[in-house]
N, C-alpha and C. Protein backbone atom coordinates (compact mmCIF):
# COMPACT_ATOMS: atom_id res chain seq x y z
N UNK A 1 103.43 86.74 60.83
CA UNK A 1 102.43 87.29 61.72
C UNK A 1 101.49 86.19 62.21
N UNK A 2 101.07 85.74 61.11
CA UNK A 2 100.23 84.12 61.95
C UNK A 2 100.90 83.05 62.18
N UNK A 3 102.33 83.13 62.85
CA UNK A 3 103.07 82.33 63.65
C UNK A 3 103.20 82.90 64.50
N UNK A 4 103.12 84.32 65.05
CA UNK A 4 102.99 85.13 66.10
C UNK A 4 101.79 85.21 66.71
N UNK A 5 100.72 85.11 66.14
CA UNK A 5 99.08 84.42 66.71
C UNK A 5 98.77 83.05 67.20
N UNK A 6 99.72 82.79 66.71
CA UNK A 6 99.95 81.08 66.63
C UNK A 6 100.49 80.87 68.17
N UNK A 7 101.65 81.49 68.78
CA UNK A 7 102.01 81.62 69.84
C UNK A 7 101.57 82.09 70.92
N UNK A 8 101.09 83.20 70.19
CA UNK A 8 99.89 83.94 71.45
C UNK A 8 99.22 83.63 71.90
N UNK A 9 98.50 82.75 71.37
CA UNK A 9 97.44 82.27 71.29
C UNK A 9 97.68 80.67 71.98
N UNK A 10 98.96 79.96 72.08
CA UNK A 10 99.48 79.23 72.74
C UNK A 10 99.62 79.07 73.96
N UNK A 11 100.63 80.40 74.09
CA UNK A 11 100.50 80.97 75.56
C UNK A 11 99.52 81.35 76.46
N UNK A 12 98.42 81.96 75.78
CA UNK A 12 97.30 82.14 76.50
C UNK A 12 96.59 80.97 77.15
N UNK A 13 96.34 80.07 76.00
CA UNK A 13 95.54 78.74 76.44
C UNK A 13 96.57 77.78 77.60
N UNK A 14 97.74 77.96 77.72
CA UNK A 14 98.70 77.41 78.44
C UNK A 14 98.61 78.23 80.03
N UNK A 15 98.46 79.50 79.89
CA UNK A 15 98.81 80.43 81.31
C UNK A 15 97.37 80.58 81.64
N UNK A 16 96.48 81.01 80.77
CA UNK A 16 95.72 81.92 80.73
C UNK A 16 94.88 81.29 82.07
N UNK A 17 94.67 79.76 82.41
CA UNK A 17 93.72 79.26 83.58
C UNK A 17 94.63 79.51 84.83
N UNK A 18 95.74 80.39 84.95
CA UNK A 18 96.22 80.22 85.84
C UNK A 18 95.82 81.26 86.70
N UNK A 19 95.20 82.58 86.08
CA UNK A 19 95.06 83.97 86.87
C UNK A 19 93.63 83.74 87.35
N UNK A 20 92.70 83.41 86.88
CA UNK A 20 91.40 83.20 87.88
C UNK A 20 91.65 82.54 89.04
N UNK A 21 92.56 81.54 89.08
CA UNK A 21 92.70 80.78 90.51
C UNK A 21 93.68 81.53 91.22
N UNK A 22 94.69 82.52 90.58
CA UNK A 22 95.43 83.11 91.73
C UNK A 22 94.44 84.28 92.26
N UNK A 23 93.77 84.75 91.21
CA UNK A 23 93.21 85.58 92.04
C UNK A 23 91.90 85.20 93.38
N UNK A 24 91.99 83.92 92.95
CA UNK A 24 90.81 83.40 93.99
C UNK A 24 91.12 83.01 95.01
N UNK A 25 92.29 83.04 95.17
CA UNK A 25 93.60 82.54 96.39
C UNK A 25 93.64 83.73 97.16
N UNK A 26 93.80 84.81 96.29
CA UNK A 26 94.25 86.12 96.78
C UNK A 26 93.08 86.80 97.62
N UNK A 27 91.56 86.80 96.71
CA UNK A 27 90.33 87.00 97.59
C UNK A 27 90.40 86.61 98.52
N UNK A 28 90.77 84.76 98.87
CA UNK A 28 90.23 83.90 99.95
C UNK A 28 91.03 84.13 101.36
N UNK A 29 92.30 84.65 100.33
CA UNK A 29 93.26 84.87 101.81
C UNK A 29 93.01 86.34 102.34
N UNK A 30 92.33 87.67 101.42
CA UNK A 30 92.23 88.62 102.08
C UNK A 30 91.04 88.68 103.07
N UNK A 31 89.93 87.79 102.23
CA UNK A 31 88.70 87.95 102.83
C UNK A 31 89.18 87.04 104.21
N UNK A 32 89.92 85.72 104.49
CA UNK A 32 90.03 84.76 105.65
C UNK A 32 90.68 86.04 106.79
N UNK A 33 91.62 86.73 106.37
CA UNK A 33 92.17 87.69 107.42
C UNK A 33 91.16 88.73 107.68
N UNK A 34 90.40 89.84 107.03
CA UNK A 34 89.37 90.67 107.35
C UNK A 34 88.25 89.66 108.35
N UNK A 35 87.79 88.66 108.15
CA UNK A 35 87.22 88.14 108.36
C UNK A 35 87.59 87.53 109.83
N UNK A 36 88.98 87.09 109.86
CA UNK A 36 89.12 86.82 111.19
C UNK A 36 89.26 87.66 112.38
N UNK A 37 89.77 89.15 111.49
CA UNK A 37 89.85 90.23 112.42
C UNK A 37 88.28 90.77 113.03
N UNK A 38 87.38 90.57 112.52
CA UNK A 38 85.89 91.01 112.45
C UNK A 38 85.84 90.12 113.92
N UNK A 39 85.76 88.71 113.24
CA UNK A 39 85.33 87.85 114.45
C UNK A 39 86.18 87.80 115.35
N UNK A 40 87.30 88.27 115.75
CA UNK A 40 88.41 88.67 117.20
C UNK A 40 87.06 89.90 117.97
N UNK A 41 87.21 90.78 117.00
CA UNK A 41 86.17 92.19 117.33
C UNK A 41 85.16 91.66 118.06
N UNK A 42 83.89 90.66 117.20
CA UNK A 42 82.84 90.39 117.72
C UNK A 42 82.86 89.76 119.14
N UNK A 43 83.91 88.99 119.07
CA UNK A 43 83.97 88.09 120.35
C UNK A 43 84.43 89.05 121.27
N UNK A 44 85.10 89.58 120.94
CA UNK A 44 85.26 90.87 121.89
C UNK A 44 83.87 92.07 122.53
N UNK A 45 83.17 92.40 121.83
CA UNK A 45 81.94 93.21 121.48
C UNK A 45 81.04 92.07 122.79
N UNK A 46 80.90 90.71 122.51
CA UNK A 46 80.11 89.77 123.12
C UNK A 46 80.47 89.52 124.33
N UNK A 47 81.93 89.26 124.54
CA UNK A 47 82.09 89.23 125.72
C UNK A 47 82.80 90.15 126.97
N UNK A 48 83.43 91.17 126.09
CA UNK A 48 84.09 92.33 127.05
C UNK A 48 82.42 93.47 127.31
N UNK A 49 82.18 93.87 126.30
CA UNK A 49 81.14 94.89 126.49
C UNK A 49 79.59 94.44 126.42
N UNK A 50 79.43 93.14 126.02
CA UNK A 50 77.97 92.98 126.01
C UNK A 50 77.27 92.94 125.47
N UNK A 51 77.40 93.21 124.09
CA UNK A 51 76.44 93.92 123.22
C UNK A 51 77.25 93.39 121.77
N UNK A 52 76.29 92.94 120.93
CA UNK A 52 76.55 92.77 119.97
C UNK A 52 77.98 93.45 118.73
N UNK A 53 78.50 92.91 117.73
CA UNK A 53 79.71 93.73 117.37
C UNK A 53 78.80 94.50 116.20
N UNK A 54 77.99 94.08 115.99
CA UNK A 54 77.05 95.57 115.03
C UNK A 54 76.11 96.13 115.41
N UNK A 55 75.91 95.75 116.93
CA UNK A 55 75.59 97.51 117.63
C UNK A 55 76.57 98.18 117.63
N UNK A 56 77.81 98.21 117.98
CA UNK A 56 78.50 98.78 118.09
C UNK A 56 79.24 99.24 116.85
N UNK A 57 79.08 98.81 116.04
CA UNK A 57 79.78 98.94 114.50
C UNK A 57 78.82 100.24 114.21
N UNK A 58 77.72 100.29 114.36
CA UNK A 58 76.28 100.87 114.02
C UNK A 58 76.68 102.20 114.27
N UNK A 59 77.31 102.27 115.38
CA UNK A 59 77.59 103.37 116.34
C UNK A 59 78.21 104.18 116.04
N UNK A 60 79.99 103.32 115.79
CA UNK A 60 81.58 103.82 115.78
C UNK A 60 81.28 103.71 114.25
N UNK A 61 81.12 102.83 113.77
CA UNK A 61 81.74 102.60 112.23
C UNK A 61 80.68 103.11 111.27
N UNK A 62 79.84 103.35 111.46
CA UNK A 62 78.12 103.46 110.72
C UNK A 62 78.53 103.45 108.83
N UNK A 63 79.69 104.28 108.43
CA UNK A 63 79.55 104.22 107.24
C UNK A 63 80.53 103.55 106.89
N UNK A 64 80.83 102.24 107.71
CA UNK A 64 81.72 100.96 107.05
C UNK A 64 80.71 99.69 107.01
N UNK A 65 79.81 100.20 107.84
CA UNK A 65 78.92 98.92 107.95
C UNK A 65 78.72 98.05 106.17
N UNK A 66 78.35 99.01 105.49
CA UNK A 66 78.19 98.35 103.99
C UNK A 66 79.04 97.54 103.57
N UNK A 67 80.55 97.56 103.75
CA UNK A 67 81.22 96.93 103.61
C UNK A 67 81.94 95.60 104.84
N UNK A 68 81.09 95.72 105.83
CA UNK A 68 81.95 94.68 106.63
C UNK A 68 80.45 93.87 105.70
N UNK A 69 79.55 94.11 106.22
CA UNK A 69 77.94 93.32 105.38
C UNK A 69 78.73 92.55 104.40
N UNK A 70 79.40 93.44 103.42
CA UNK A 70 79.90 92.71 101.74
C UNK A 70 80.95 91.69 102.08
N UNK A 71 81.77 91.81 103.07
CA UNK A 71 82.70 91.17 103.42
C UNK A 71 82.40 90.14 104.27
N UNK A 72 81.30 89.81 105.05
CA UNK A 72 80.65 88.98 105.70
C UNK A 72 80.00 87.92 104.92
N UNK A 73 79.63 88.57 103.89
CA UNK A 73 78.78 87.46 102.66
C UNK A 73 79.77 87.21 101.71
N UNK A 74 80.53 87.67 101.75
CA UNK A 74 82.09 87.27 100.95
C UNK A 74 82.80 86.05 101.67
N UNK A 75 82.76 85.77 102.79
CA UNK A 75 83.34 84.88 103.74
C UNK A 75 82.35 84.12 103.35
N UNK A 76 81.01 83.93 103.63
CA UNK A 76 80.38 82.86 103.23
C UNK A 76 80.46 82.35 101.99
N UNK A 77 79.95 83.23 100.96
CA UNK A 77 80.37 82.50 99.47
C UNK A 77 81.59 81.57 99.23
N UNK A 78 82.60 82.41 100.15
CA UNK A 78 83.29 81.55 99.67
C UNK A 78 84.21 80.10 100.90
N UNK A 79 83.06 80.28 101.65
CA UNK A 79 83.26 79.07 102.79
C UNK A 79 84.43 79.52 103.82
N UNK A 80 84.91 80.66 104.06
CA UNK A 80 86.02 81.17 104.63
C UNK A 80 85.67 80.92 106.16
N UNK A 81 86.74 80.47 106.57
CA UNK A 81 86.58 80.14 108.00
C UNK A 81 87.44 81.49 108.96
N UNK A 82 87.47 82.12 110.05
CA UNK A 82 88.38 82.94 110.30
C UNK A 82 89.49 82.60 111.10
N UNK A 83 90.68 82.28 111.06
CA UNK A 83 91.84 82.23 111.66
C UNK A 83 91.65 82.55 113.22
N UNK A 84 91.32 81.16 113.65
CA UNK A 84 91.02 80.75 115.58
C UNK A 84 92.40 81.81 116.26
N UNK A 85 93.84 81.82 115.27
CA UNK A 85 94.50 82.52 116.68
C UNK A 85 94.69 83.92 116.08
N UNK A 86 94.27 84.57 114.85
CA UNK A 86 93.72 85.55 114.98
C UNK A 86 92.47 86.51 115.97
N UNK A 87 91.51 85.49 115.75
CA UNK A 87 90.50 85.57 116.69
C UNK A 87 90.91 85.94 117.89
N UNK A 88 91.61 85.02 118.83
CA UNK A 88 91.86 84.93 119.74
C UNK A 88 92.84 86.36 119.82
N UNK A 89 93.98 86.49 119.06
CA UNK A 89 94.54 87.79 119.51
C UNK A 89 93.61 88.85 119.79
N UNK A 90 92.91 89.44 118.83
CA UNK A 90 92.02 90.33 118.72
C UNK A 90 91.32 90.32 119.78
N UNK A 91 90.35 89.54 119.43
CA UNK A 91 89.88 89.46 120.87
C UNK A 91 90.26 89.89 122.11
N UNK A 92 91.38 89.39 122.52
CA UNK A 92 92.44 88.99 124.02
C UNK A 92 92.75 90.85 124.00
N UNK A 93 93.45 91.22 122.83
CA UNK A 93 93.87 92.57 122.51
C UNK A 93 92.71 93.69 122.94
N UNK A 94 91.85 93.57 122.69
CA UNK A 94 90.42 94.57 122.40
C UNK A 94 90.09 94.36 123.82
N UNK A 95 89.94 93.62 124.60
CA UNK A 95 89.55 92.70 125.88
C UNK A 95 90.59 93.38 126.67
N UNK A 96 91.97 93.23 127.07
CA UNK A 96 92.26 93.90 127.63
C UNK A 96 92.60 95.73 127.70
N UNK A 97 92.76 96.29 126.62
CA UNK A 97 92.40 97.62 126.33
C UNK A 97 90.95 97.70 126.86
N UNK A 98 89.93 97.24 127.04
CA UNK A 98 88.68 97.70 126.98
C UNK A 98 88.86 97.74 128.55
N UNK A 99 89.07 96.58 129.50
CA UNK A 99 89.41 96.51 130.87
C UNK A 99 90.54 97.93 131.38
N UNK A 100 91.08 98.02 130.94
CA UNK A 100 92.02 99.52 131.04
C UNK A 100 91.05 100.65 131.35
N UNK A 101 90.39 100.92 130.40
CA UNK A 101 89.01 101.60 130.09
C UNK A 101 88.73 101.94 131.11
N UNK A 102 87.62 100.89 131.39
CA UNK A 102 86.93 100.54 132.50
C UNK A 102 87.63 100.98 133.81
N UNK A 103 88.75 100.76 134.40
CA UNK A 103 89.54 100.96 135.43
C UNK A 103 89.69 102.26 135.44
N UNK A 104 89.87 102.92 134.51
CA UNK A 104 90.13 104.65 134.90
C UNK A 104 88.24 104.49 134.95
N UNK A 105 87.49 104.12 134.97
CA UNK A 105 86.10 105.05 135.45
C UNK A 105 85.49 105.76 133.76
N UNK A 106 86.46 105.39 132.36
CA UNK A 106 85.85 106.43 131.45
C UNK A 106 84.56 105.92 130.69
């Protein structure tokens, strides 16, 4: 039995530093994609409609706001930059749907 602790206890100290960093991989890459999708939105919000992307969040989304907030200061903590051709899709995407919009008069 304490050659079986002996091992366990092996293994742990051997693996065990490996799951804090995957999971910090895993945060950085969910928060870098939420994060880039936000800022496609905003740039969209800024330059298709005018108006800020949390006036409009305020509006449409009101009881997600808490969490884009958490997810906004989550990107900072952890230095997350957002994916430029994410951005850019979103953006481009939201931008022309919104011009559609506009053209029927709604």
């Amino acid at each position: 039995m304490d050659r079986d602790v002996k091992e366990l206890e092996t293994i742990v100290e051997k693996y065990g530093g490996f799951l804090p960093e995957i999971l910090d991989r895993a945060e950085r890459s969910i928060v870098a994609q939420a994060f880039s999708i936000w800022s496609g939105y905003a740039a969209f919000c800024e330059e298709s409609a005018g108006v800020s992307a949390e006036k409009v969040a305020a509006v449409i989304l009101e009881p997600a706001m808490g969490r884009i907030a958490d997810m906004r200061a989550r990107a900072e903590r952890l230095e997350v930059e957002a994916d430029a051709e994410i951005v850019e899709m979103v953006g481009k995407t939201l931008g022309e749907s919104w011009r559609v919009v506009e053209e029927r008069g709604v």
